[in-house]
Protein backbone atom coordinates (compact mmCIF):
# COMPACT_ATOMS: atom_id res chain seq x y z
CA UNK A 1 23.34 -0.84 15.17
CA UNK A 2 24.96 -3.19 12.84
CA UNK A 3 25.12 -5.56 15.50
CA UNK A 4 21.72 -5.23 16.18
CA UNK A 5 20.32 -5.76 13.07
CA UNK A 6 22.32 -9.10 12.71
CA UNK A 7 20.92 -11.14 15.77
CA UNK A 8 17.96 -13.25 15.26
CA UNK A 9 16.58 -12.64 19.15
CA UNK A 10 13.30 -14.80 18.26
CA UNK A 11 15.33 -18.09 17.95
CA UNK A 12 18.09 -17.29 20.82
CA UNK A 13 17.21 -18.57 24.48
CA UNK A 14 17.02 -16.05 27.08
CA UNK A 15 20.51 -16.44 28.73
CA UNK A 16 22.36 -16.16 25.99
CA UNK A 17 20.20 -13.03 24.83
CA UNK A 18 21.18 -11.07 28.47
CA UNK A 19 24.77 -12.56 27.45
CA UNK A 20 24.72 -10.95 24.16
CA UNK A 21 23.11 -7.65 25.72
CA UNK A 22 25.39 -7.57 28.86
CA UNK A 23 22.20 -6.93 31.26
CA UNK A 24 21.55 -8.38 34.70
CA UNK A 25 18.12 -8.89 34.87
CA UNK A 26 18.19 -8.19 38.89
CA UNK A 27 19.34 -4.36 38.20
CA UNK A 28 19.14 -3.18 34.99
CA UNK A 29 21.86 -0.81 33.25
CA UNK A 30 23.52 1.41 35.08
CA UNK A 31 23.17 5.31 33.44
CA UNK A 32 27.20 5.28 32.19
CA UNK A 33 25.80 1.82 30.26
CA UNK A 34 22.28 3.67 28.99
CA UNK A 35 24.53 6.35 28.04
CA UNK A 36 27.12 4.56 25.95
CA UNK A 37 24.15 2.49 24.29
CA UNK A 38 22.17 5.60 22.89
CA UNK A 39 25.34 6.67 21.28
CA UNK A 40 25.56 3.34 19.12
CA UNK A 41 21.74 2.73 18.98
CA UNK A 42 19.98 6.11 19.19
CA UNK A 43 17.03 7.26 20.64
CA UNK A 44 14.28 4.08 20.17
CA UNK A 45 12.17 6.42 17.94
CA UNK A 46 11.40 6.08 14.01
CA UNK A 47 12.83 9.17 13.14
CA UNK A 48 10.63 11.40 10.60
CA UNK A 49 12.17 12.69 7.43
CA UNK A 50 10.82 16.81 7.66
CA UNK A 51 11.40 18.91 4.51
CA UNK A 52 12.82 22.28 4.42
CA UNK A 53 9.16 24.77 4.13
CA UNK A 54 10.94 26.17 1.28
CA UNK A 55 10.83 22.76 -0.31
CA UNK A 56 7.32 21.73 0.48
CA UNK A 57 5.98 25.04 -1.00
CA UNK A 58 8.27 24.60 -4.08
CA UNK A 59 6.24 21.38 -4.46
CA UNK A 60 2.52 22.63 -4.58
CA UNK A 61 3.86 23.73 -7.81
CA UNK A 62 4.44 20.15 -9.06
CA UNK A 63 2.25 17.87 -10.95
CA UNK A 64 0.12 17.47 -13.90
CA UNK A 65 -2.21 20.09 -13.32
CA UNK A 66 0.42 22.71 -11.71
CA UNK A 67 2.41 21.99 -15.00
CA UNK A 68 -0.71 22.37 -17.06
CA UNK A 69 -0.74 25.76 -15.97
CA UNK A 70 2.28 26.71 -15.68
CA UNK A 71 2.72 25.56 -19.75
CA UNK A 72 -0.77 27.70 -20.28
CA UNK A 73 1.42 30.93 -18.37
CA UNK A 74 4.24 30.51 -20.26
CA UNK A 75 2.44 30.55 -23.93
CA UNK A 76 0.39 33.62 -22.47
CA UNK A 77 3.03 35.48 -21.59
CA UNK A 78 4.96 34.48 -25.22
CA UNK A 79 1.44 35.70 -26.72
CA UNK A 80 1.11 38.95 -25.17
CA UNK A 81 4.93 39.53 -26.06
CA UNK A 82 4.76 38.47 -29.53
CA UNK A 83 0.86 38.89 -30.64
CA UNK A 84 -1.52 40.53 -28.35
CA UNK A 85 -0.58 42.25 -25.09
CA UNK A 86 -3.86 41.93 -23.74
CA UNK A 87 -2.70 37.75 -22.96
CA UNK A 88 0.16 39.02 -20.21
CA UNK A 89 -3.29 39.79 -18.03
CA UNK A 90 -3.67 36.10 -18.68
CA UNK A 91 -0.33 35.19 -17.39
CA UNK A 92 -0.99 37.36 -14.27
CA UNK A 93 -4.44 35.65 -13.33
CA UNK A 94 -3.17 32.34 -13.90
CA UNK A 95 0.33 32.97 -11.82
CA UNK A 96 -1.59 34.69 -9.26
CA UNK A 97 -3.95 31.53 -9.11
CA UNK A 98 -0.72 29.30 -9.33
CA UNK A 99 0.76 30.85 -6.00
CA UNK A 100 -3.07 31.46 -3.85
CA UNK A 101 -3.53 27.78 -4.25
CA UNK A 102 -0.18 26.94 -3.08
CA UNK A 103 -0.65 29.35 -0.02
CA UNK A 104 -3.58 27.89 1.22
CA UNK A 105 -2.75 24.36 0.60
CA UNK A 106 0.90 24.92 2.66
CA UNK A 107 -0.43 26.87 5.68
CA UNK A 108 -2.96 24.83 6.56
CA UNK A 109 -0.60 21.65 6.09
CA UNK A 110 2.01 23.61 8.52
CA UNK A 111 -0.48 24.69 11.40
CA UNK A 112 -1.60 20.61 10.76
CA UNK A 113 1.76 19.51 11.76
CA UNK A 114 1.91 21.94 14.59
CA UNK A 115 -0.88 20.01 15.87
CA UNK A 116 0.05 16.68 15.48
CA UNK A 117 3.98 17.20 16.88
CA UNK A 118 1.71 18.78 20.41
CA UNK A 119 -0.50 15.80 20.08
CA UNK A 120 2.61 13.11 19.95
CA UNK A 121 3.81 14.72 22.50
CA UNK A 122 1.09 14.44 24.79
CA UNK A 123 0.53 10.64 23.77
CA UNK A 124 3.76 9.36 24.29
CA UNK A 125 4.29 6.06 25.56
CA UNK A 126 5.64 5.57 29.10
CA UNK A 127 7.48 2.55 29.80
CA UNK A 128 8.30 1.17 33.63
CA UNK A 129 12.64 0.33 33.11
CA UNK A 130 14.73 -1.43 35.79
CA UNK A 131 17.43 0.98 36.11
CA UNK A 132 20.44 1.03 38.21
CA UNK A 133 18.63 -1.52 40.86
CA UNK A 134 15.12 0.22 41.37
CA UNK A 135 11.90 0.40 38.77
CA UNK A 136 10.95 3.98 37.33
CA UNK A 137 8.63 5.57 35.01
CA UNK A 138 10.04 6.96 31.50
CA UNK A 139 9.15 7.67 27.65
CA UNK A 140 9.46 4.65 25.93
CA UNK A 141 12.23 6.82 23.47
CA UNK A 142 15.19 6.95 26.26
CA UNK A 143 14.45 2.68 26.01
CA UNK A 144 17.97 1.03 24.80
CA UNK A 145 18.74 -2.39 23.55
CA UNK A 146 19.19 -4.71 27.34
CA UNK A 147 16.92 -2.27 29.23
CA UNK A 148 14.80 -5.01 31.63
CA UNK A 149 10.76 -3.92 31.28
CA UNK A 150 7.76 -4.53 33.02
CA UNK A 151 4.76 -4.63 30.78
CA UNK A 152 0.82 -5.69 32.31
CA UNK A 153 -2.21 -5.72 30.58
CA UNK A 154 -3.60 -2.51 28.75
CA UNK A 155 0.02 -1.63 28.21
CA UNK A 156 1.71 -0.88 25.22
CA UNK A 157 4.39 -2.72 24.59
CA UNK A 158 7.25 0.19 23.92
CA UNK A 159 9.90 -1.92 22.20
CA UNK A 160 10.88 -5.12 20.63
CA UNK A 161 11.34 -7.35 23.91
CA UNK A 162 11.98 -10.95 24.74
CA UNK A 163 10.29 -12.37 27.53
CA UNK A 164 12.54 -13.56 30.56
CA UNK A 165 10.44 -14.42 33.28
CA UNK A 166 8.13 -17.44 33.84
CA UNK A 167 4.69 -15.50 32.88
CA UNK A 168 2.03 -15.63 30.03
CA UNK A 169 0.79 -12.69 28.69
CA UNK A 170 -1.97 -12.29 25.65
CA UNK A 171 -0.63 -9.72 23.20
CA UNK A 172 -2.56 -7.97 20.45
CA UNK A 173 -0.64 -7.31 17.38
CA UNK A 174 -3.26 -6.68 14.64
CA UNK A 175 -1.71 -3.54 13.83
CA UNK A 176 1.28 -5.42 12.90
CA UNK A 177 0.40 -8.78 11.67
CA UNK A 178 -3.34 -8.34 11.06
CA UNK A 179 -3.90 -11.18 13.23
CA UNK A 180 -7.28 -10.70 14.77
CA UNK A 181 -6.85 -12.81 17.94
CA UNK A 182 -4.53 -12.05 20.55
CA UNK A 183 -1.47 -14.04 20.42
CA UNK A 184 -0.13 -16.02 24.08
CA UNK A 185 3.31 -15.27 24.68
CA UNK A 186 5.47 -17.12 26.78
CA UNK A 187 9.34 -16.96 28.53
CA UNK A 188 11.63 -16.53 24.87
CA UNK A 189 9.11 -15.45 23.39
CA UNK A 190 9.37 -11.83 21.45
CA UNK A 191 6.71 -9.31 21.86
CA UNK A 192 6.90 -6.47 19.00
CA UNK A 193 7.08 -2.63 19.66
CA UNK A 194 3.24 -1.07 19.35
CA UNK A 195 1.37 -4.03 20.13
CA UNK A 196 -0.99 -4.37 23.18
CA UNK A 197 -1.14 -6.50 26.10
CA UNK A 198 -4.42 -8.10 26.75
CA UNK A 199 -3.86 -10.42 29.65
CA UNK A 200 -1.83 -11.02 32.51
CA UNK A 201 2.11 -9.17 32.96
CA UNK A 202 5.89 -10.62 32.67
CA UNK A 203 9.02 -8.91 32.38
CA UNK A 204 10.95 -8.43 29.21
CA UNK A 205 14.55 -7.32 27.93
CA UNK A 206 14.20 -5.13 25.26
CA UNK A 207 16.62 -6.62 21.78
CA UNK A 208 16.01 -3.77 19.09
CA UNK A 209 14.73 -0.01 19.20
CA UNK A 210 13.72 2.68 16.71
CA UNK A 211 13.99 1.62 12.82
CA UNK A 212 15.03 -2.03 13.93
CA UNK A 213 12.17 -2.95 15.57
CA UNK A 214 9.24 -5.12 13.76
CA UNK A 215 7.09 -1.66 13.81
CA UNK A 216 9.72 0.20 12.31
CA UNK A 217 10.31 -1.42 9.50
CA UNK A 218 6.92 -1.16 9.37
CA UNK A 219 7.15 2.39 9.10
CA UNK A 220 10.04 2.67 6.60
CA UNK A 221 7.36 0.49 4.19
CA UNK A 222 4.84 3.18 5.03
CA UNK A 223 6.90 6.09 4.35
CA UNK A 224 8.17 4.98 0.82
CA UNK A 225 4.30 4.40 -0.12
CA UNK A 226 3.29 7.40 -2.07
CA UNK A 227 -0.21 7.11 -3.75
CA UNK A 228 -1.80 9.05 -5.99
CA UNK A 229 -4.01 11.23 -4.72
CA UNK A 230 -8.01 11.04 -5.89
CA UNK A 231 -8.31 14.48 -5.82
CA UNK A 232 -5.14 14.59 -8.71
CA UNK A 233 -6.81 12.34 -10.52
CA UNK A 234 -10.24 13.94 -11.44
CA UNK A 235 -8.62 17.04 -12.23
CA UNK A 236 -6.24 15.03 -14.27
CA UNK A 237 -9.27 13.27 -15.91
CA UNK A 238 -10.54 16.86 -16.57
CA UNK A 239 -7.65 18.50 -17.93
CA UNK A 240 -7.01 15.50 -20.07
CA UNK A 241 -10.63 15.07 -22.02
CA UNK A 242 -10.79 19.01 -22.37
CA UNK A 243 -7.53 18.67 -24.17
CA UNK A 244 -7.96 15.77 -26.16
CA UNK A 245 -11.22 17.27 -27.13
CA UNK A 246 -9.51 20.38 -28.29
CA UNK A 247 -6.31 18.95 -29.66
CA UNK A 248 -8.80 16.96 -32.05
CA UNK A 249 -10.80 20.53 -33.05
CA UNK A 250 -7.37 22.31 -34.13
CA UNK A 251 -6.19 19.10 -36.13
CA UNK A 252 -9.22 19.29 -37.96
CA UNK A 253 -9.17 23.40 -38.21
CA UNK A 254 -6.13 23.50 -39.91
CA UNK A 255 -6.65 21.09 -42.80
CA UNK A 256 -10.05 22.18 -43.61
CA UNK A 257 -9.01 26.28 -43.39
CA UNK A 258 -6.43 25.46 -45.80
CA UNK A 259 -8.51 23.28 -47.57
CA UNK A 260 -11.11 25.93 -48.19
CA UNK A 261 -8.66 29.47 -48.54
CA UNK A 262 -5.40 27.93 -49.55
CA UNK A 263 -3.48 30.83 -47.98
CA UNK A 264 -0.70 29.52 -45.70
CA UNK A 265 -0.06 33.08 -44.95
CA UNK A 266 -3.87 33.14 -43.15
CA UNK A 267 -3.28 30.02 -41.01
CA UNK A 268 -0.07 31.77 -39.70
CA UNK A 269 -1.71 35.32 -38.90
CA UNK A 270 -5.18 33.88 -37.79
CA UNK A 271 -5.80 29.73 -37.30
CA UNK A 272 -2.47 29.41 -35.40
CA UNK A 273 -2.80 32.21 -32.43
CA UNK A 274 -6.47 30.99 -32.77
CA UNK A 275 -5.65 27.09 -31.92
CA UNK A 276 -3.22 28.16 -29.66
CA UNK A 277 -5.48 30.22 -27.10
CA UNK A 278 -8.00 27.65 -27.47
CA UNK A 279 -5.65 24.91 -26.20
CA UNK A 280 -4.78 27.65 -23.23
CA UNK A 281 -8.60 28.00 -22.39
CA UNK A 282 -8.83 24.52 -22.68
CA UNK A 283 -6.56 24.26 -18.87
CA UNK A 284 -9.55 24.81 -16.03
CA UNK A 285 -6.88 27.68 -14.74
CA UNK A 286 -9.57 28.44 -11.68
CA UNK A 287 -9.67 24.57 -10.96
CA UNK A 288 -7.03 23.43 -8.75
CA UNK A 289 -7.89 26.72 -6.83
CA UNK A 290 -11.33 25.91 -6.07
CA UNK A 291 -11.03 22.52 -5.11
CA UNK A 292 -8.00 23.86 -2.75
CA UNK A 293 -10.56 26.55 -0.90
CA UNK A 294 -13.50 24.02 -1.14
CA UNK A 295 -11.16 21.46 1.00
CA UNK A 296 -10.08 24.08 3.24
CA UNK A 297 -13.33 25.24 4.75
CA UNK A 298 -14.08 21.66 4.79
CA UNK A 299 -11.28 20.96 7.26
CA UNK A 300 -11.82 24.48 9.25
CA UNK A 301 -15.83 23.01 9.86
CA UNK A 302 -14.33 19.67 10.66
CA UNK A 303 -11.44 21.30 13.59
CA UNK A 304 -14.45 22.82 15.28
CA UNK A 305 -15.67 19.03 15.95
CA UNK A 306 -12.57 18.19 16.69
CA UNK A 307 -11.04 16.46 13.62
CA UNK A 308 -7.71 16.96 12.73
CA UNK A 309 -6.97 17.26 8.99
CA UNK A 310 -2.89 16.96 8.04
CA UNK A 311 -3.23 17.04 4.50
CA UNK A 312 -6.17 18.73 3.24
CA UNK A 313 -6.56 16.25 0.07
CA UNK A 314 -8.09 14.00 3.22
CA UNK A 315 -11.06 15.88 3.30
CA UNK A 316 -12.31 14.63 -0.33
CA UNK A 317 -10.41 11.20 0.32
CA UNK A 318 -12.93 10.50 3.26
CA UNK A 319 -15.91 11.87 1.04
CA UNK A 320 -15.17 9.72 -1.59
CA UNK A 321 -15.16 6.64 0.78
CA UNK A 322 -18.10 4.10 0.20
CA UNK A 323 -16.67 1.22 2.82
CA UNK A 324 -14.75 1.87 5.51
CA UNK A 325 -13.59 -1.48 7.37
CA UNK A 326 -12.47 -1.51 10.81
CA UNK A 327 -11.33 -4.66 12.33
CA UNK A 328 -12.21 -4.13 16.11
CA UNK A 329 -14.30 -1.22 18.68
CA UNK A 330 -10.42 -0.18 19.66
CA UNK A 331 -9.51 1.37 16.39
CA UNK A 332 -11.98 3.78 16.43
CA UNK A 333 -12.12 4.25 20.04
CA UNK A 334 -9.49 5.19 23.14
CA UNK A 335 -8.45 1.98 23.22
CA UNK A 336 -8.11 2.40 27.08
CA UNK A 337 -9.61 0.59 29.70
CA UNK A 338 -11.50 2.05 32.25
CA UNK A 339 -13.97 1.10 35.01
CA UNK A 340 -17.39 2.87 34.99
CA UNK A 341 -19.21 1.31 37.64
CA UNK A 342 -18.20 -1.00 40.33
CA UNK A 343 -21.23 -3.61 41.26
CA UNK A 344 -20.28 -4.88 44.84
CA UNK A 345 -21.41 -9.13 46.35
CA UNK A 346 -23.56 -8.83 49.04
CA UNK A 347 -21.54 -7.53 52.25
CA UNK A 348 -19.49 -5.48 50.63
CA UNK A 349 -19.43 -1.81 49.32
CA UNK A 350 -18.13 -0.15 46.27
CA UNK A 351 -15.61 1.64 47.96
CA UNK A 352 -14.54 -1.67 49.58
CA UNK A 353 -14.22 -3.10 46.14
CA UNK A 354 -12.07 -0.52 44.88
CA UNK A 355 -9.06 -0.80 47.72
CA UNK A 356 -9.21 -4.60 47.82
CA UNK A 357 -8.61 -4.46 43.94
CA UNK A 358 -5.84 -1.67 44.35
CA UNK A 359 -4.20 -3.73 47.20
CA UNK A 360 -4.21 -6.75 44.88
CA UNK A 361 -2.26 -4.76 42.15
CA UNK A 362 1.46 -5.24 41.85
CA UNK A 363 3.41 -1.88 42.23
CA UNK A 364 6.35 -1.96 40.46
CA UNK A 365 7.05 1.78 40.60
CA UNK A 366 9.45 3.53 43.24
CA UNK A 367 8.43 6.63 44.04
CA UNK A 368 11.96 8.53 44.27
């Protein structure tokens, strides 16, 4: 992998790129050659990092308002040890709040990623390899570093790949470089993992898989991102002016009590437990929970028309948008061509249309 990461394939002509790879572009790699290269390369996948469920639950317990909370339990429970029993029902209505809101936040999330690892899998791409002399059909995640390709227009292009033969093909790589023309590549030319050919077909050897690809990196960038999330930051905003607003009120309480009954003994028995519960009551305890079941029936009316909701702070992330910008029909669409209706010259018929185009395609294929 080392090796990979240390060629720069862009600027390298295309003999001495099979040279470096060790790939006949008239065969392909033999299996014992795949084999070997999956060892030192891996799979040409961006792996995902997936926490322990005991670790993502332990985390619905993190954050301002979670430790809000969880500071407002605590001085219950020290309350209804120390002062007034009657707080420890406190504790229990805010634990039991603590740990519902957790619950429903983590199931959905799991039974989300179900669904989206039975999605990928139906959705994965397939990528036509030169293999041991003869062209087959295969997920693009066996692909290894000097596998020979066959791309053609509509496909996605599985892996970084360098062009070899003497074709032009019109790649779309918006997703990648924002560019919102398709780019012409040519023979030496480098086509990047997940964009989309436009135009025309050419073969390709494929120089980096997985992380190492353009897209992968990509990824990694992606992955490291972690924003704060909008719904976090209302109830922060709540939480916070409640707080302020009652942190001023027991400033004030205790100068002026003492001010007016000079009795230190009174501010300990009465203003203290006093400014103390009202700085508990202050924390929205029922908050967090409502927002949680609010977003969760949200995302339940929004599976039975077909959207699917991983996280379920999504749901008020989309309600909150004012703009959405969308750069071209195929992000918000199939992104897959298909013919509708066939409109034949004179002397001919649709069906006569239809074979002359299929006998015009190039099958590349082998049916074993």
């Amino acid at each position: 992998m080392l090796a990979e990461k240390s060629r720069n394939y862009e600027t390298m002509s295309v003999e001495e790129v099979l040279r470096e790879l060790s790939t006949n572009p008239s065969t392909g790699l033999s299996e014992t050659e795949v084999n070997e290269r999956v060892r030192r390369y891996g799979y040409n996948e961006v792996p995902e990092k997936k926490e322990h469920p005991a670790k993502k639950f332990a985390k619905k317990f993190t954050g301002f308002t979670a430790w809000m909370l969880e500071a407002a339990m605590v001085v219950c429970v020290i309350l209804g040890l120390t002062i007034d029993p009657a707080r420890l029902i406190d504790a229990y209505i805010i634990a039991a709040l603590l740990v519902v809101n957790a619950l429903i936040g983590f199931i959905h999330e799991e039974h989300a990623a179900r669904a989206v690892e039975l999605l990928k899998q139906r959705l994965q791409v397939m990528a036509r390899v030169l293999r041991n002399g003869s062209w087959q059909s295969m997920p693009a995640r066996f692909l290894v570093p000097g596998d020979i390709i066959r791309v053609r227009a509509g496909d996605i292009v599985p892996a970084d790949a360098k062009i070899i033969s003497n074709e032009e093909v019109e790649v779309d790589q918006s997703a990648l470089t924002g560019e919102s023309m398709p780019v012409a590549k040519r023979r030496g030319d480098v086509m990047y993992s997940g964009s989309i050919v436009r135009r025309g077909e050419a073969t390709a050897v494929v120089v980096r898989t997985g992380l190492n690809t353009y897209f992968g990196k990509t990824v990694q960038l992606v992955q490291t991102a972690r924003p704060k999330l909008h719904m976090e930051e209302i109830i922060s905003r709540v939480v916070s002016a409640l707080l302020i607003m009652v942190s001023i009120l027991v400033i004030v309480m205790f100068p002026l009590t003492y001010f007016y009954l000079h009795s230190l003994m009174f501010l300990a028995d009465y203003v203290l437990p006093l400014a103390i519960m009202l700085v508990v009551f202050a924390v929205p305890v029922a908050l967090p929970a409502m927002f949680t079941v609010t977003m969760a029936v949200g995302a339940q009316e929004m599976a039975r028309k077909g959207a699917l909701i991983t996280k379920l702070s999504a749901v008020e992330d989309a309600a909150s948008m004012t703009v959405l910008c969308a750069d071209k029909t195929g992000t918000l669409t199939y992104n897959r061509l298909t013919v509708t209706h066939v409109v034949p010259m004179k002397g001919y018929s649709e069906d006569g249309v239809l074979l002359y185009g299929a006998l015009a395609s190039r099958r590349l294929i082998r049916t074993r």
